[in-house]
Protein backbone atom coordinates (compact mmCIF):
# COMPACT_ATOMS: atom_id res chain seq x y z
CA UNK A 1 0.00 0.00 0.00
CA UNK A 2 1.21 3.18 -0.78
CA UNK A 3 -0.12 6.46 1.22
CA UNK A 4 0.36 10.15 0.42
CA UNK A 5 2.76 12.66 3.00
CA UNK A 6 0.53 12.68 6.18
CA UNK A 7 -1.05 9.38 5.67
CA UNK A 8 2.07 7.45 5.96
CA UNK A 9 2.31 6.76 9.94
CA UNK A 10 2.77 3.53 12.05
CA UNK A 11 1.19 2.40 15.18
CA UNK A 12 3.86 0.04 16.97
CA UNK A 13 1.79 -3.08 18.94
CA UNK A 14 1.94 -3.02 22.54
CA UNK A 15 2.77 -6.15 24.69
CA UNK A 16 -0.63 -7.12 26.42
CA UNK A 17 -2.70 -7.90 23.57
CA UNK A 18 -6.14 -9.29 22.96
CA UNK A 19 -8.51 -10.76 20.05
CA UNK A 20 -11.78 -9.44 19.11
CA UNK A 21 -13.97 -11.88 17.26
CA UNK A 22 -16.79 -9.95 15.67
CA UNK A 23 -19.94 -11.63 14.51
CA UNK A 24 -18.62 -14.82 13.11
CA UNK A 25 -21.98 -15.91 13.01
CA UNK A 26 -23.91 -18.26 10.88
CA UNK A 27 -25.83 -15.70 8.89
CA UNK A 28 -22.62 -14.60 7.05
CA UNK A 29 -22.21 -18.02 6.14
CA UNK A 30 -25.43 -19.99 5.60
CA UNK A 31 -26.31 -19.77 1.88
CA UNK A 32 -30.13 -19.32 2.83
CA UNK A 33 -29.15 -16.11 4.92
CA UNK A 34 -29.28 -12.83 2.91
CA UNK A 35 -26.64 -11.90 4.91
CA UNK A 36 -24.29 -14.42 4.00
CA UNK A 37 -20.87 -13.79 2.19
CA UNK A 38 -19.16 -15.20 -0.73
CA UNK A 39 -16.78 -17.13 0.65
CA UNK A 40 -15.32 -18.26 3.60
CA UNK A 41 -11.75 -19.07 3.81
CA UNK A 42 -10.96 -15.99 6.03
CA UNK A 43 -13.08 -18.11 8.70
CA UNK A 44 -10.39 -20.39 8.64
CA UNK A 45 -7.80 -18.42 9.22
CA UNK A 46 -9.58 -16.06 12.34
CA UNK A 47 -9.71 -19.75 13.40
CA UNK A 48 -5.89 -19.86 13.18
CA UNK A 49 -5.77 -16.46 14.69
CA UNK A 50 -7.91 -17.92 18.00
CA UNK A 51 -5.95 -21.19 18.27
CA UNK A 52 -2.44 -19.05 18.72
CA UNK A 53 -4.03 -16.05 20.61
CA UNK A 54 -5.12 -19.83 23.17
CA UNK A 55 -1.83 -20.81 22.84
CA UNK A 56 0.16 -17.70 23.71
CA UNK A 57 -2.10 -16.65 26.46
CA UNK A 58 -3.38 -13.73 24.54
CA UNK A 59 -7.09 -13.37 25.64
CA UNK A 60 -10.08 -14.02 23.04
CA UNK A 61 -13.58 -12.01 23.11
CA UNK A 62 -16.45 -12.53 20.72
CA UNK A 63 -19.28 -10.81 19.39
CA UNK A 64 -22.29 -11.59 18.10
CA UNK A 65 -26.13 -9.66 17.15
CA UNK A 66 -29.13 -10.33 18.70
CA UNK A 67 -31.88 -8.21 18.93
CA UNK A 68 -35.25 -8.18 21.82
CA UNK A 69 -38.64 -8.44 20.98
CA UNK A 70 -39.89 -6.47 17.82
CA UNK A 71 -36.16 -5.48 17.13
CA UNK A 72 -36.69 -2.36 19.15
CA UNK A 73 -32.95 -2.02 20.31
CA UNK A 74 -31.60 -1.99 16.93
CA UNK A 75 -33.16 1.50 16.44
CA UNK A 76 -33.24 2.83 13.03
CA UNK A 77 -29.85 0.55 12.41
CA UNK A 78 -32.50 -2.37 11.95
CA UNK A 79 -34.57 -0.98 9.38
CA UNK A 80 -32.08 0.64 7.28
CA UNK A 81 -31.04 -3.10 7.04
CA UNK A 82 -33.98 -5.33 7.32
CA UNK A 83 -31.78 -8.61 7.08
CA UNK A 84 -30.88 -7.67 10.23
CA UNK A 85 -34.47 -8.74 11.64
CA UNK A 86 -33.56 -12.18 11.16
CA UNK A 87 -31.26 -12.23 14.49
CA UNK A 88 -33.76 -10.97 16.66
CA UNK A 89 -34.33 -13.27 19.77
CA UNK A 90 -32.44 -16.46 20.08
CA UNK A 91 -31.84 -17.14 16.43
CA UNK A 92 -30.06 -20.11 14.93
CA UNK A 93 -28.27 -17.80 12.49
CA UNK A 94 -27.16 -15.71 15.48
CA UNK A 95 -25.36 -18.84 16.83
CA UNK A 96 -20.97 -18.02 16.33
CA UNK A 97 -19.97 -20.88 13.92
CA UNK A 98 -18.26 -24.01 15.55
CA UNK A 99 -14.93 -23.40 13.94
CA UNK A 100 -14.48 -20.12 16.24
CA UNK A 101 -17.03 -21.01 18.96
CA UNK A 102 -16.14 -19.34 22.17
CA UNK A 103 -13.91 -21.67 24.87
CA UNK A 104 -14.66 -21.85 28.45
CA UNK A 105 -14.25 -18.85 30.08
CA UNK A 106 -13.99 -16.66 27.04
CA UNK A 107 -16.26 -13.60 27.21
CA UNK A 108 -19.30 -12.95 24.18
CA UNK A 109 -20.70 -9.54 24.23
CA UNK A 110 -23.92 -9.40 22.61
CA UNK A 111 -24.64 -6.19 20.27
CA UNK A 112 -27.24 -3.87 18.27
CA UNK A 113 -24.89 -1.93 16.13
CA UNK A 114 -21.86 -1.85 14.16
CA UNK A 115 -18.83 -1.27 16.44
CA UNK A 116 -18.11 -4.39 19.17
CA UNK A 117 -17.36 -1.32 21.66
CA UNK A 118 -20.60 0.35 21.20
CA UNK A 119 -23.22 -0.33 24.08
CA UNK A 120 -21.47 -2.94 25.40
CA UNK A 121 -18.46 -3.81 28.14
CA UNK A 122 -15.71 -4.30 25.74
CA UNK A 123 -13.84 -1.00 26.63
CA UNK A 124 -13.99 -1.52 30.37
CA UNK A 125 -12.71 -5.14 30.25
CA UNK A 126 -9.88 -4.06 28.08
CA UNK A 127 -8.78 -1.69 30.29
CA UNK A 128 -9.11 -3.69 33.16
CA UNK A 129 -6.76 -6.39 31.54
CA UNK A 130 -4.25 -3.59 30.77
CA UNK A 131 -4.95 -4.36 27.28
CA UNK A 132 -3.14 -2.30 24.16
CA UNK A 133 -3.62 -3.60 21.57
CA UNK A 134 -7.04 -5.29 19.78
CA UNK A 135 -6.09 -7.85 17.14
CA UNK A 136 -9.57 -7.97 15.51
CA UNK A 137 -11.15 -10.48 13.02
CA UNK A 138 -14.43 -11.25 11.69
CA UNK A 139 -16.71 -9.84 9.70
CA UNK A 140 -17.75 -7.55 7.53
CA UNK A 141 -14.64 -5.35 6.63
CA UNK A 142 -16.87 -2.28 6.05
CA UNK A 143 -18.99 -2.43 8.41
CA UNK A 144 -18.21 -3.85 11.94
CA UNK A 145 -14.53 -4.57 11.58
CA UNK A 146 -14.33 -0.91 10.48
CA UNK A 147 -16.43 0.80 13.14
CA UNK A 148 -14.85 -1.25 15.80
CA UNK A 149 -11.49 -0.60 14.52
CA UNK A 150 -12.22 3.37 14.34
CA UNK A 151 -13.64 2.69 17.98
CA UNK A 152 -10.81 0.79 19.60
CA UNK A 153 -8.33 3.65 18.59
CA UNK A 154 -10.72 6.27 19.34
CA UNK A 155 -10.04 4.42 22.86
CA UNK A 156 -6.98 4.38 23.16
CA UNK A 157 -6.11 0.77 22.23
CA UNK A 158 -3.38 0.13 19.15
CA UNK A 159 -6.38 -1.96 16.68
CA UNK A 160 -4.79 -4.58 14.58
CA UNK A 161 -7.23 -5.91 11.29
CA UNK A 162 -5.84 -9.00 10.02
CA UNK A 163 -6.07 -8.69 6.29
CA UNK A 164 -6.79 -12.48 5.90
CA UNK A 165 -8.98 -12.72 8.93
CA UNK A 166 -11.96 -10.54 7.65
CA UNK A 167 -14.30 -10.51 4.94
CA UNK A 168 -17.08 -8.52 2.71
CA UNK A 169 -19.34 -9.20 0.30
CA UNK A 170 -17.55 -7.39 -2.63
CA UNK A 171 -13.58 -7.59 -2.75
CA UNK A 172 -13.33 -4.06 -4.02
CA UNK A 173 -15.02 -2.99 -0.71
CA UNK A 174 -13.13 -5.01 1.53
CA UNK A 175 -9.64 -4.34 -0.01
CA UNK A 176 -10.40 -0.42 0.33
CA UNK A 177 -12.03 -0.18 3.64
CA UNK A 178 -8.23 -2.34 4.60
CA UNK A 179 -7.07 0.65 2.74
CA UNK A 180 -8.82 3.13 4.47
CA UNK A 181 -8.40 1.75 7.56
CA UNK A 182 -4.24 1.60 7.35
CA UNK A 183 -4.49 5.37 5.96
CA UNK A 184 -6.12 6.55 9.29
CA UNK A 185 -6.99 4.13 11.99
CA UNK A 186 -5.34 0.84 12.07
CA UNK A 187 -2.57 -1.66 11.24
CA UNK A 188 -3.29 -4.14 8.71
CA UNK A 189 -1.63 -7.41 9.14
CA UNK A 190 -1.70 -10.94 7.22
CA UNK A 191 -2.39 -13.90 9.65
CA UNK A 192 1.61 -14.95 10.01
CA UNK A 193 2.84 -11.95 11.42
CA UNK A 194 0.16 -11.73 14.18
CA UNK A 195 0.68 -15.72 15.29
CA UNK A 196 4.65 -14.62 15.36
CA UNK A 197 3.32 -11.74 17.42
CA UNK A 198 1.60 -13.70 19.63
CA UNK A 199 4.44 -16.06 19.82
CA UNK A 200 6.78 -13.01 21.39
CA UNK A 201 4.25 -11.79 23.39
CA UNK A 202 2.85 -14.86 24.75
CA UNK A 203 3.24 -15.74 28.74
């Protein structure tokens, strides 16, 4: 990637990271869902991600959407996508999918909107880890990868999108949002340079 004169800066990763898994849910992948994506290798590879992050002690959060009665907590965010109407209540297609299912002890935040961060504990329970730095994967690039990556740095936490770890439903999208998203908010990483992270900055 190449970036004009102002555009061009580095965020160096901290030594007390954590993963955010966002909405690796069965409606981006059943073929039924109007939600779902077209493809799903990158589901493989946040599974890779989780599997180190285990390893190296690094701790692993998830997210997922579900919505209350009528979908009256997704304010106007569920009507200006009606898809979204399909995870209200306890929804099959709200369930994570197996290959990154949450472990024992591993904390799921349920949200309404885009960002993991917004309306729910995530902040807090970074800080109280003395997180600093949120390696995030999931889905989609444009949407809730984005807003929570704009969020986590708005908070003070180094964010960290891995490239191969995320998807959209158009490439064009999701390889300028990555673009985007290097220019002003985040580091973009492929997959092997965030399991050697995790390897040096495992306990």
């Amino acid at each position: 990637m190449t970036f004009a004169d102002g555009f061009d800066g580095t965020l160096a990763p901290g030594n007390t990271p954590a993963v955010v898994s966002v909405d690796l849910m069965r409606a981006y992948f059943d073929p039924q869902s109007p939600l779902c994506l077209p493809e799903k290798q990158f589901l493989d590879t946040a599974a890779q991600v989780l599997e180190s992050a285990r390893a190296n002690g690094v701790p692993v959060l998830h997210t997922r959407v579900s919505y209350g009665p009528d979908g009256a907590d997704g304010g106007v965010f569920i009507h200006k996508i009606p898809a979204l109407r399909l995870l209200i209540g306890d929804s099959e297609l709200g369930q994570i999918m197996p290959e990154v299912a949450p472990q024992d002890g591993e904390t799921v935040l349920v949200k309404q909107y885009a960002s993991a961060f917004f309306g729910t504990d995530l902040a807090s329970l970074l800080h109280t880890w003395g997180v600093d730095t949120v390696v995030i994967v999931g889905t989609s690039t444009s949407g809730c990868i984005r807003a929570s990556a704009v969020d986590a740095v708005q908070h003070g936490f180094i964010p960290i999108v891995v490239a191969d770890a995320v998807g959209d439903r158009d490439e064009t999208v999701h390889g300028g949002s990555l673009y985007d998203l290097q220019a002003k908010y985040a580091e973009i990483w492929q997959s092997p340079a965030v399991l050697e992270y995790f390897t040096a900055s495992g306990t």
